[in-house]
C-alpha atoms as a PDB file:
ATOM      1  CA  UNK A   1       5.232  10.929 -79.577  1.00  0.00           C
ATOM      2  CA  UNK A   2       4.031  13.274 -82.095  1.00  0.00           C
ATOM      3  CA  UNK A   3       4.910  17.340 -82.484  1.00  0.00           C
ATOM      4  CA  UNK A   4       3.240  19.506 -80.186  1.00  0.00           C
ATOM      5  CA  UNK A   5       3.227  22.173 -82.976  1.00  0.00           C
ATOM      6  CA  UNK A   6       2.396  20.370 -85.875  1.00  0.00           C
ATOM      7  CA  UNK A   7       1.092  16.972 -84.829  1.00  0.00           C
ATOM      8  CA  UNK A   8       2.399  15.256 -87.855  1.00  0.00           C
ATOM      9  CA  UNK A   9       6.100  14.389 -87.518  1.00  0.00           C
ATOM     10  CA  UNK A  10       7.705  12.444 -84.246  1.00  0.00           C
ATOM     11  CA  UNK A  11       8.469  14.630 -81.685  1.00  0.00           C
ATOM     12  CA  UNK A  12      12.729  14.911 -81.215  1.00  0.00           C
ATOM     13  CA  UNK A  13      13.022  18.080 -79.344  1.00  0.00           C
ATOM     14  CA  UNK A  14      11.694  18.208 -75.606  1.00  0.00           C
ATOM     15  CA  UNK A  15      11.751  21.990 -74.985  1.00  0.00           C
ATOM     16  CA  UNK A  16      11.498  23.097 -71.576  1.00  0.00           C
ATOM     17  CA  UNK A  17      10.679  26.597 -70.547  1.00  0.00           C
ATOM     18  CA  UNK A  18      10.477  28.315 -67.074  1.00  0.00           C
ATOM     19  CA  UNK A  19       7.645  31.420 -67.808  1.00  0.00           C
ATOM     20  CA  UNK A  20       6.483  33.253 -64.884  1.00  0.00           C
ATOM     21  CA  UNK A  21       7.023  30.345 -62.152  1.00  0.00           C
ATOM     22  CA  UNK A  22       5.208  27.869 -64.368  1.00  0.00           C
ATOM     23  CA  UNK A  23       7.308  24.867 -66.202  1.00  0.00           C
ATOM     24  CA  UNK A  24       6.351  24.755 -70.169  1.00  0.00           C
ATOM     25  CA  UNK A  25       7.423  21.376 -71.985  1.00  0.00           C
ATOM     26  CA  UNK A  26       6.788  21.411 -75.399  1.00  0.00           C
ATOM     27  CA  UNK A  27       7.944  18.217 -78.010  1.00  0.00           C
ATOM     28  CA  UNK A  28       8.144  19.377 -81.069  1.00  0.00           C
ATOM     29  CA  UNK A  29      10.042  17.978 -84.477  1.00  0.00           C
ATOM     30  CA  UNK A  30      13.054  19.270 -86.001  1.00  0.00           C
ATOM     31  CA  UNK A  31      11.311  21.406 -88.623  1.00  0.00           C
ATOM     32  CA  UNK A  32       8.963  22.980 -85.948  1.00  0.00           C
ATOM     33  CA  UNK A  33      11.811  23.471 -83.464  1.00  0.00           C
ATOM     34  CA  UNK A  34      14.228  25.408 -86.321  1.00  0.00           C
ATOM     35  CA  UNK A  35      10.914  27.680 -86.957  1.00  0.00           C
ATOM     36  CA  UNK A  36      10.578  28.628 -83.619  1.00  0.00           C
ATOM     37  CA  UNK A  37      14.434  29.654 -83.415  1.00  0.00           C
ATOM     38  CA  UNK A  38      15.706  26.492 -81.171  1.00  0.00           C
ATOM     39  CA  UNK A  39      19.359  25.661 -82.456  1.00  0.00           C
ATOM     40  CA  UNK A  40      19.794  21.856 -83.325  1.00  0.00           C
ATOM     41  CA  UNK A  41      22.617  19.630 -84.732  1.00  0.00           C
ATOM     42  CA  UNK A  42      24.819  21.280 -86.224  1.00  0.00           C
ATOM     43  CA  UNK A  43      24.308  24.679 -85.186  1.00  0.00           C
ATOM     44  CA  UNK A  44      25.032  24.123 -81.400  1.00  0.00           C
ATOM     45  CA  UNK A  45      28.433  22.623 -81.986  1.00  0.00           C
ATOM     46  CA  UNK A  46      29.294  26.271 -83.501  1.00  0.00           C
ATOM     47  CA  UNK A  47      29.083  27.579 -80.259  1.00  0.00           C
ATOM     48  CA  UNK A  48      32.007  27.409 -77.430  1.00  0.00           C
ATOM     49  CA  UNK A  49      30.150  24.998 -75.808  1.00  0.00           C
ATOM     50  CA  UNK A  50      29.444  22.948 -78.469  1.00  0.00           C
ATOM     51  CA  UNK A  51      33.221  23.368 -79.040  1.00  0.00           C
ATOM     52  CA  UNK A  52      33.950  21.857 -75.307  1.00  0.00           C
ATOM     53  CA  UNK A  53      31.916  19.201 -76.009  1.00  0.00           C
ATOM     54  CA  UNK A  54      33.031  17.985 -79.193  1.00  0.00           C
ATOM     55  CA  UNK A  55      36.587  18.425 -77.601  1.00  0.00           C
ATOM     56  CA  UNK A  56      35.846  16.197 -74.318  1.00  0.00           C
ATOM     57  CA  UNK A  57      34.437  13.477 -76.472  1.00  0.00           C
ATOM     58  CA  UNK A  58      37.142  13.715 -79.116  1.00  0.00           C
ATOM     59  CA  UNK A  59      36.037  14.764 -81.987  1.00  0.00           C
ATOM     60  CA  UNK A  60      37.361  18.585 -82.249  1.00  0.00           C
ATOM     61  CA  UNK A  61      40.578  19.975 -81.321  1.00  0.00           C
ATOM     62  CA  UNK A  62      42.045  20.218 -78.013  1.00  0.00           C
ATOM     63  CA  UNK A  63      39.991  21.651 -74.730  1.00  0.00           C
ATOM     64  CA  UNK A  64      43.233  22.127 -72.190  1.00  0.00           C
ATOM     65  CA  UNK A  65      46.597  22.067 -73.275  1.00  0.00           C
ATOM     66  CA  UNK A  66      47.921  18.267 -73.843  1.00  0.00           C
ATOM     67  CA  UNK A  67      51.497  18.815 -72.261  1.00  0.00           C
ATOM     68  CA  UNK A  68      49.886  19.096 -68.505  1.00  0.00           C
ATOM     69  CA  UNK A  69      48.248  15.631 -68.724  1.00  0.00           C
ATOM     70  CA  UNK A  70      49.940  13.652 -66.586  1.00  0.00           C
ATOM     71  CA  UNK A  71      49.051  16.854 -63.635  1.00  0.00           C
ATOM     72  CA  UNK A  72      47.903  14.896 -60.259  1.00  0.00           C
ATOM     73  CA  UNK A  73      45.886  16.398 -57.792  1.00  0.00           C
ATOM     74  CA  UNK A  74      47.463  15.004 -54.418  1.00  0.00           C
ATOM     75  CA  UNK A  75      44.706  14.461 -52.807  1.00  0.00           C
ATOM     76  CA  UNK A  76      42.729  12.126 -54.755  1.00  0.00           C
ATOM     77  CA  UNK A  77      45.309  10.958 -57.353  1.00  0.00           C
ATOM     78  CA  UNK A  78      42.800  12.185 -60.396  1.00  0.00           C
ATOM     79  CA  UNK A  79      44.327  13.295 -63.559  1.00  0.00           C
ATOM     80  CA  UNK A  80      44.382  16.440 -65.451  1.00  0.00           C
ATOM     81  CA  UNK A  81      43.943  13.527 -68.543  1.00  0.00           C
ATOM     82  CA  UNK A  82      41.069  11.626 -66.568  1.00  0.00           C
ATOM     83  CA  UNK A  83      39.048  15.437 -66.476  1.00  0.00           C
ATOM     84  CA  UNK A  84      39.457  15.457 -70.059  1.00  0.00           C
ATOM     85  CA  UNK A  85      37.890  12.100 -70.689  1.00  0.00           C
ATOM     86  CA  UNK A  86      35.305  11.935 -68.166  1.00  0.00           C
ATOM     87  CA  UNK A  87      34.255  16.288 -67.808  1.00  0.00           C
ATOM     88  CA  UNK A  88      34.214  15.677 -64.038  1.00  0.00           C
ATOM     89  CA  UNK A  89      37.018  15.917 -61.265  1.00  0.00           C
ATOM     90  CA  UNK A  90      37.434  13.743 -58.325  1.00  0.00           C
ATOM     91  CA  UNK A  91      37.504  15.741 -55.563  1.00  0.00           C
ATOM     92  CA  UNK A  92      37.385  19.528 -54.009  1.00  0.00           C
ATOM     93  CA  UNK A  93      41.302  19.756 -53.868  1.00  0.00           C
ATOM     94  CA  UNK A  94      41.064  18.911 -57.660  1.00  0.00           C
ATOM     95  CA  UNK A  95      39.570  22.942 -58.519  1.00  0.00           C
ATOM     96  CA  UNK A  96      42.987  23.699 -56.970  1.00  0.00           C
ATOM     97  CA  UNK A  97      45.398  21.206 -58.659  1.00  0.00           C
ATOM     98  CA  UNK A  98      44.069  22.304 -61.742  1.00  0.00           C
ATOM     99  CA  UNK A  99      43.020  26.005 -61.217  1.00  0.00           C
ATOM    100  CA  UNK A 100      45.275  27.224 -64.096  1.00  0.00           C
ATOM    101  CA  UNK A 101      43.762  25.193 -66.516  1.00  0.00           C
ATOM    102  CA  UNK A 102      40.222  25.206 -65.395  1.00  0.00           C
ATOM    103  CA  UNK A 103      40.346  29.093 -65.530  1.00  0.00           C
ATOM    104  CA  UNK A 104      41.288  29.296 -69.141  1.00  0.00           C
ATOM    105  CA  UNK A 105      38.438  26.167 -69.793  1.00  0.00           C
ATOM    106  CA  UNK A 106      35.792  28.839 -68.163  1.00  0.00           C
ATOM    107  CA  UNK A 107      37.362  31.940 -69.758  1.00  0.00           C
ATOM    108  CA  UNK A 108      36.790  30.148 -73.022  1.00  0.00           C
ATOM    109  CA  UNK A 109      33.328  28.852 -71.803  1.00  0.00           C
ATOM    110  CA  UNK A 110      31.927  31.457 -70.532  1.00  0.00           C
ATOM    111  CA  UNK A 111      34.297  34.702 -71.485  1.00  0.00           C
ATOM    112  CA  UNK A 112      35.248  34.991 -67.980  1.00  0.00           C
ATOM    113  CA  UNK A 113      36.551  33.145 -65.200  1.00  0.00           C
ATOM    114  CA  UNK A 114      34.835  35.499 -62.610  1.00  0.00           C
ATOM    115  CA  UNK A 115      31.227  34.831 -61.684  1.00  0.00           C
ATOM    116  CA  UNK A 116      29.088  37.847 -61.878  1.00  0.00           C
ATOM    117  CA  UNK A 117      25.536  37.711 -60.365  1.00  0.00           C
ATOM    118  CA  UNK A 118      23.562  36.088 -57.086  1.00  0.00           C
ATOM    119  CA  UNK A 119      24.963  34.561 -54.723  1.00  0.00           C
ATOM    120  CA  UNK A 120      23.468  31.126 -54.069  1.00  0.00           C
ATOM    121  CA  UNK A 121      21.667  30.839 -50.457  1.00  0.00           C
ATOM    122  CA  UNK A 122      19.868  27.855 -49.758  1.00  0.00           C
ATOM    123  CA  UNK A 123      16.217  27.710 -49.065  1.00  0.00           C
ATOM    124  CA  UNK A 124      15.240  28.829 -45.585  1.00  0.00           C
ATOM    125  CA  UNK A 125      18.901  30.964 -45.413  1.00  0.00           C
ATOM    126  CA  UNK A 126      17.925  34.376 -44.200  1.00  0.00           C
ATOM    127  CA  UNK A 127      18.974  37.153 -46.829  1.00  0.00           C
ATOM    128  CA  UNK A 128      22.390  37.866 -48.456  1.00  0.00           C
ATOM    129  CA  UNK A 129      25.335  39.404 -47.207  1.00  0.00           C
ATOM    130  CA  UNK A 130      26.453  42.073 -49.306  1.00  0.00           C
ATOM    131  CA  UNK A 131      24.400  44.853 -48.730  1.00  0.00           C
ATOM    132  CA  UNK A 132      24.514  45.681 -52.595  1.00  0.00           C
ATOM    133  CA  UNK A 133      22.996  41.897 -54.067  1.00  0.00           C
ATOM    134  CA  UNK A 134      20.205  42.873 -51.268  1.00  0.00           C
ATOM    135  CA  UNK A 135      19.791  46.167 -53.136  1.00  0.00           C
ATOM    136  CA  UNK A 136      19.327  44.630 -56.448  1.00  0.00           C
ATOM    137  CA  UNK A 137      16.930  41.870 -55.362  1.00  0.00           C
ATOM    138  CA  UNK A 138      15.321  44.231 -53.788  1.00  0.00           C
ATOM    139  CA  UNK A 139      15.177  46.254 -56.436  1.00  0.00           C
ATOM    140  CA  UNK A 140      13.893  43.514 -58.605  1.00  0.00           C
ATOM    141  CA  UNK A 141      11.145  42.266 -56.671  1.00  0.00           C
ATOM    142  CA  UNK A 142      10.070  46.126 -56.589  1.00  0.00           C
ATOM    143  CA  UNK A 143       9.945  45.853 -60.522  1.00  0.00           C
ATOM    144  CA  UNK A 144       8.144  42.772 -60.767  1.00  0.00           C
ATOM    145  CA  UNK A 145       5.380  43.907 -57.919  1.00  0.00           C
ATOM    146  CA  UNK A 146       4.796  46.915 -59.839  1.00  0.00           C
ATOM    147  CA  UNK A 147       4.187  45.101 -63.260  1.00  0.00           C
ATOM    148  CA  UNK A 148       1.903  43.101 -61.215  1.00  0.00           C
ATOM    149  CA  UNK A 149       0.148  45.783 -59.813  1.00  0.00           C
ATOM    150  CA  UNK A 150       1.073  45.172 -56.457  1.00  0.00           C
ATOM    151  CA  UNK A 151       1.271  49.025 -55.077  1.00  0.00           C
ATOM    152  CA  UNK A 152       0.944  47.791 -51.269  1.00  0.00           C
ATOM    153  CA  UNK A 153       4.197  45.527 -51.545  1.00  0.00           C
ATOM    154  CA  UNK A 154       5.873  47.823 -53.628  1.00  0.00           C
ATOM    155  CA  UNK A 155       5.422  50.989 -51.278  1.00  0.00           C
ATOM    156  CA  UNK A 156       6.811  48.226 -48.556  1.00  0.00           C
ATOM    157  CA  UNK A 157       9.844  47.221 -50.844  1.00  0.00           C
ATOM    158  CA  UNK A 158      10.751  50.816 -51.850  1.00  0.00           C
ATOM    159  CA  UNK A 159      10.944  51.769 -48.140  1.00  0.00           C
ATOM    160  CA  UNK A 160      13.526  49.270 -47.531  1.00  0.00           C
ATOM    161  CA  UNK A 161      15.384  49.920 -50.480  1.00  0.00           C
ATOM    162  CA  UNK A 162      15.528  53.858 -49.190  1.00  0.00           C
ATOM    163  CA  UNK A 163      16.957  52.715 -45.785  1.00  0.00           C
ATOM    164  CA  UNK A 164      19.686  50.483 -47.482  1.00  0.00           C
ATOM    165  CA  UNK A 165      20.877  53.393 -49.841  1.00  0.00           C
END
């Protein structure tokens, strides 16, 4: 498949984008992809993910401390090793067997081992909980129907956000 950009060279880079609700592939070659500012190769195993990666397929250094290896969960007999290997544990009991170690992993990861943002609710789930993720989705779709121009909605949105505060 040739470039998208450039129609020339093969295509190695399927680039997916999400913009506004619509799904945006684009296939583009490695010269066209570095112009438009997508990391490749080398470049992506700079970052700490990169770094996990190369770690869990053993090339770079060390992802979780060696010593705890032989740590079995007790319910499903997995290993703190057979993580390592595979990036996957075997069960739910596992996130507890190994909690020390998987916190410092997603400290690493992520610089933090405490998720901040929206709660996941499944489709058809009415809305969340905690009064204050309502008040910032709320407040959000308020900012998006006003860049749309949507005054009616908005006027409807900005009452509700006035009885939750």
């Amino acid at each position: 498949m040739l470039c998208d950009n450039c129609k020339e060279r093969d295509a190695v880079i399927n680039l997916t984008q999400v913009e506004h609700d619509t799904k945006v592939t684009l296939h583009l070659c490695e010269q066209c992809a570095q112009q438009k500012g997508v990391e490749t190769g080398a470049s992506v195993l700079k970052t700490p993910l990169g770094g996990f990666l190369q770690g869990m397929i053993g090339k770079g250094g060390n992802v979780l401390p060696t010593p705890a290896d032989g740590l079995r969960c007790a319910a499903c007999g997995s290993t703190l090793k057979d993580f390592r290997e595979s990036g996957r544990l075997g069960c739910a009991q596992c996130y507890d067997s190994f909690a020390p170690h998987l916190r410092d992993l997603l400290r690493r990861l992520h610089g933090s081992s405490q998720h901040v943002g929206e709660r996941y609710a499944p489709p058809g789930a009415e809305g969340a909980s905690d009064p204050r993720l309502q008040l910032l989705e709320l407040k959000e779709q308020l900012r998006r129907a006003v860049e749309n121009e949507n005054f009616e909605l908005a006027a409807e949105l900005r009452d509700r956000i006035r009885v939750l505060e």
